[in-house]
N, C-alpha and C. Protein backbone atom coordinates (compact mmCIF):
# COMPACT_ATOMS: atom_id res chain seq x y z
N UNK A 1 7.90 20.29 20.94
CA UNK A 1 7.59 20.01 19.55
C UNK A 1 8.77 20.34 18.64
N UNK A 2 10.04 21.39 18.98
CA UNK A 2 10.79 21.83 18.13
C UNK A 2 11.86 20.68 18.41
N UNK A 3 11.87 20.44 19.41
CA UNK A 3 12.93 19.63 19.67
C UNK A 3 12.94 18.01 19.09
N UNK A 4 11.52 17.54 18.67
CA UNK A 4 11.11 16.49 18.44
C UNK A 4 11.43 16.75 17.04
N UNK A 5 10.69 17.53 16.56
CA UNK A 5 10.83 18.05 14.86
C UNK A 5 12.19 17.96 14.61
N UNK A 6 13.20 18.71 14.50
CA UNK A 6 14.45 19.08 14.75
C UNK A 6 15.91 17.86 15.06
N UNK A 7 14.98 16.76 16.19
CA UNK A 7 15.78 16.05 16.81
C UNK A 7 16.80 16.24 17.22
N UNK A 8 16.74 17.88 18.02
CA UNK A 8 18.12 18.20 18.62
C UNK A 8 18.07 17.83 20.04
N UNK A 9 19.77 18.04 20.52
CA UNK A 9 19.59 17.58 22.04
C UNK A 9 19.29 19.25 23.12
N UNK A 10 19.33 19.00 23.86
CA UNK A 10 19.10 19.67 25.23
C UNK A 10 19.66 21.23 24.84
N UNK A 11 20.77 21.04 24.66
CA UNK A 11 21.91 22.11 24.56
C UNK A 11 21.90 22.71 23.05
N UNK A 12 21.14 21.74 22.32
CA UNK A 12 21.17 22.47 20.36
C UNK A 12 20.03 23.48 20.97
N UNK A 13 18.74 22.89 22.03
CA UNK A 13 17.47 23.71 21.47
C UNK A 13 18.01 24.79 22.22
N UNK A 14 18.38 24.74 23.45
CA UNK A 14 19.19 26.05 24.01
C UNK A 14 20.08 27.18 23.44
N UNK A 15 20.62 26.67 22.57
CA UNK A 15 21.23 27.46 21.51
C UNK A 15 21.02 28.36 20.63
N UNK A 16 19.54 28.14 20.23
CA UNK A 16 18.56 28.39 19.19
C UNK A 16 18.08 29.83 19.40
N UNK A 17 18.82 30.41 18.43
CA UNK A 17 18.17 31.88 18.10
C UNK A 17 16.79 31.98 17.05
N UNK A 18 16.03 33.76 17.27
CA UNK A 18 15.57 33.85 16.86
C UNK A 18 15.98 34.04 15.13
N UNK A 19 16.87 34.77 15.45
CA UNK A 19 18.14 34.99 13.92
C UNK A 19 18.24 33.86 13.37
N UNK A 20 17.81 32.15 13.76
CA UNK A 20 18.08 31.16 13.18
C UNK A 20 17.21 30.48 12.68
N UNK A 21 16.24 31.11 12.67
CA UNK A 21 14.52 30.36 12.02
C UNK A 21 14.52 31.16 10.70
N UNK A 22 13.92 30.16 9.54
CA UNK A 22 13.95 31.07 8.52
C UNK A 22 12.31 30.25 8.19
N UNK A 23 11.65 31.06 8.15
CA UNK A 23 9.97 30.94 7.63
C UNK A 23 9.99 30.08 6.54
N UNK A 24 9.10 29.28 5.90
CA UNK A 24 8.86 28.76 4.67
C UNK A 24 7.61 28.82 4.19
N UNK A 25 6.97 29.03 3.04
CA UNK A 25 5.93 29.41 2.19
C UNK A 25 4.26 28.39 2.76
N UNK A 26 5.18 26.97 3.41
CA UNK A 26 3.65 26.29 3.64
C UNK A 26 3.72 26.43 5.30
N UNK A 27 4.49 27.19 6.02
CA UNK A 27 4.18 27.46 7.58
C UNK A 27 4.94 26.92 8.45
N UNK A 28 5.83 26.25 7.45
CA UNK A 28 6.89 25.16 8.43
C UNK A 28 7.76 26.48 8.71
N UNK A 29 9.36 25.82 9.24
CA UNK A 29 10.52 26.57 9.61
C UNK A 29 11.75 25.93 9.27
N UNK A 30 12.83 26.26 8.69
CA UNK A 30 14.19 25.67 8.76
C UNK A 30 14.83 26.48 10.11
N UNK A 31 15.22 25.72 11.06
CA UNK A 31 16.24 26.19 12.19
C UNK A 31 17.15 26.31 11.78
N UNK A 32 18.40 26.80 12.01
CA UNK A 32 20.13 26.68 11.69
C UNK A 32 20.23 25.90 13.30
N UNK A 33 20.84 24.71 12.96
CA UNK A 33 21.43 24.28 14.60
C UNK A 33 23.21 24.72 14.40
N UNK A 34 23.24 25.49 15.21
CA UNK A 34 25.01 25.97 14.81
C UNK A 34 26.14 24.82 15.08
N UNK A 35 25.93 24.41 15.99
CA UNK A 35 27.10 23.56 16.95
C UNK A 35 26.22 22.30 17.05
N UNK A 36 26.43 20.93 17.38
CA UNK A 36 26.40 19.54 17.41
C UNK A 36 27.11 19.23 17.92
N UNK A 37 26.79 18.20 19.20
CA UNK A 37 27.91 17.00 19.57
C UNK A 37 28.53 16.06 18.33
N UNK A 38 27.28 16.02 17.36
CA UNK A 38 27.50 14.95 16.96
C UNK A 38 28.22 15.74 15.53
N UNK A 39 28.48 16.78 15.71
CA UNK A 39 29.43 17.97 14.53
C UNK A 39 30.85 18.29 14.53
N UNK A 40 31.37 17.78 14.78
CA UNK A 40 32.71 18.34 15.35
C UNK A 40 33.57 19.15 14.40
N UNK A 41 32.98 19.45 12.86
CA UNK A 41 33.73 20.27 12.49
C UNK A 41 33.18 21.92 12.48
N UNK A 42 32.11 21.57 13.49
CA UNK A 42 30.65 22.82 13.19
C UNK A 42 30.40 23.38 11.90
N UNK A 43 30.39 22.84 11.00
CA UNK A 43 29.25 23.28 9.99
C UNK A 43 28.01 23.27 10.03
N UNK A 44 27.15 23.09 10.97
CA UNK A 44 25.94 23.23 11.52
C UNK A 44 24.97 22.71 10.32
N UNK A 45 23.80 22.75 10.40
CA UNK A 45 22.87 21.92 10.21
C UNK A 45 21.63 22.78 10.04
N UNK A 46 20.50 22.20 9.26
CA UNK A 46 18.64 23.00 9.24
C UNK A 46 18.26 21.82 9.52
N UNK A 47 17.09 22.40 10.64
CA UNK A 47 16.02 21.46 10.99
C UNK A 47 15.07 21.76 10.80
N UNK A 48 14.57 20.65 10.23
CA UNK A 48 13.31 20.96 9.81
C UNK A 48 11.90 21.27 11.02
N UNK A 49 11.02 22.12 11.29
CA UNK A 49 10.35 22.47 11.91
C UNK A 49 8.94 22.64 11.54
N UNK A 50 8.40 21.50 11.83
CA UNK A 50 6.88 21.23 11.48
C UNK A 50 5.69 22.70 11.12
N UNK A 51 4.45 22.71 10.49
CA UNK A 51 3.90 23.94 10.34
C UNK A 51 3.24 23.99 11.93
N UNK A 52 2.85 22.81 12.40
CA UNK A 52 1.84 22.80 13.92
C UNK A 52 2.86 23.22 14.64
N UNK A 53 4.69 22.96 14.98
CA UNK A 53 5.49 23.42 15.52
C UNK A 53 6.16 24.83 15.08
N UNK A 54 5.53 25.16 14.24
CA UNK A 54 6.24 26.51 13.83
C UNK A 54 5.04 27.48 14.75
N UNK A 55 3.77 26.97 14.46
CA UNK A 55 2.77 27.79 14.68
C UNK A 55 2.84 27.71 16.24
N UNK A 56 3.16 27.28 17.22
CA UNK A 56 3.46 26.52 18.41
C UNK A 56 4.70 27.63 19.06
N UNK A 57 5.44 27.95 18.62
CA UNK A 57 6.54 28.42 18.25
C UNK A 57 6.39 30.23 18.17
N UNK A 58 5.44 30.11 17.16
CA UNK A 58 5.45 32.08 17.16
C UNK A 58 4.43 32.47 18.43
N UNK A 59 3.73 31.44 18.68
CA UNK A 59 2.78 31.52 19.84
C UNK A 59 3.15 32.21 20.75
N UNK A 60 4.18 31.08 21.22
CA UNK A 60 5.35 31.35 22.06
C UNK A 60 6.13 32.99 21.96
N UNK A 61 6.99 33.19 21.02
CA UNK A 61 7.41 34.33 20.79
C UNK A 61 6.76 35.17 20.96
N UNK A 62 5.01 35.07 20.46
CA UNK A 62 4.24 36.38 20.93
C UNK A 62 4.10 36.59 22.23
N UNK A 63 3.95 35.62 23.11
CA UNK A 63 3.29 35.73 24.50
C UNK A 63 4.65 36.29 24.96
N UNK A 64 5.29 35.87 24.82
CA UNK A 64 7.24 35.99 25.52
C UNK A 64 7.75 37.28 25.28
N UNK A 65 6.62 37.86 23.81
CA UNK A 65 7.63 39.39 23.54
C UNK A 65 8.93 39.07 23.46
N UNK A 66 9.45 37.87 22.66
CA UNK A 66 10.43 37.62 22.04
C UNK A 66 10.70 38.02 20.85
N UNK A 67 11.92 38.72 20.20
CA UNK A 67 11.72 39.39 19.09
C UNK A 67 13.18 39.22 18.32
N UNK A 68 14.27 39.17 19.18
CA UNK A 68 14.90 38.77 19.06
C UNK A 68 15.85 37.97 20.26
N UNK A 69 17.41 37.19 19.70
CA UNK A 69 18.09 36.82 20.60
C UNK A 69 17.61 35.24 21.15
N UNK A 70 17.93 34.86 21.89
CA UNK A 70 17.33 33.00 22.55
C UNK A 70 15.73 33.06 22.51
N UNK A 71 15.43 31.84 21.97
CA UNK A 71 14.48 31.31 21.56
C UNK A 71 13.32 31.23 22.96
N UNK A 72 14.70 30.06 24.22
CA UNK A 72 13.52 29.34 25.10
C UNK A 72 14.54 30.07 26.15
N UNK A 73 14.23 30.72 27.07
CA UNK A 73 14.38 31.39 28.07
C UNK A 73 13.60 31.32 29.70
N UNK A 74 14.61 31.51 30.57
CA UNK A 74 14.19 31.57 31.72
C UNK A 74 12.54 32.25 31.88
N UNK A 75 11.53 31.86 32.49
CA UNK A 75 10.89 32.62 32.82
C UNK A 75 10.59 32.92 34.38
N UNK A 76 10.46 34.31 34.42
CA UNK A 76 10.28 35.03 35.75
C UNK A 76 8.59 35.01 36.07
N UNK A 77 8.23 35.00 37.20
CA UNK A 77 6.99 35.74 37.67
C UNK A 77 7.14 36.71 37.67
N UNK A 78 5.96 37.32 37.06
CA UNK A 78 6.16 39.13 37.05
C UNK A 78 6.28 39.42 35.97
């Protein structure tokens, strides 16, 4: 859903810190995408991040005990 919202590639959503979401008042999210293929001077970019994908999103972070640091991470069994 972030990636759809966002329309980043493979390697932007990989990128994606928690440090780079900034909340907004109706539930959405602005991302910072830092780096772009399609950027080459990296001044990076906000994506916009839906309220159903934001909410989608902290879901995530809660279950993950993500708090800070990468967004979408390896997961282990165990």
């Amino acid at each position: 859903m972030v990636g759809y919202d966002t329309m980043c590639r493979r390697s932007e959503l990989a990128a994606l810190r928690v440090e780079d979401l900034t909340p907004l008042s109706d539930g959405s999210m602005l991302a910072l995408i830092r780096r772009a293929k399609n950027d080459p001077f990296g001044d990076g970019r906000d994506g916009f991040v839906s309220a159903p994908a934001a909410d989608a999103l902290k879901a995530w972070l809660e279950a993950a005990k993500i708090s800070e640091g990468w967004l979408f991470r390896r997961v282990n069994p165990g």
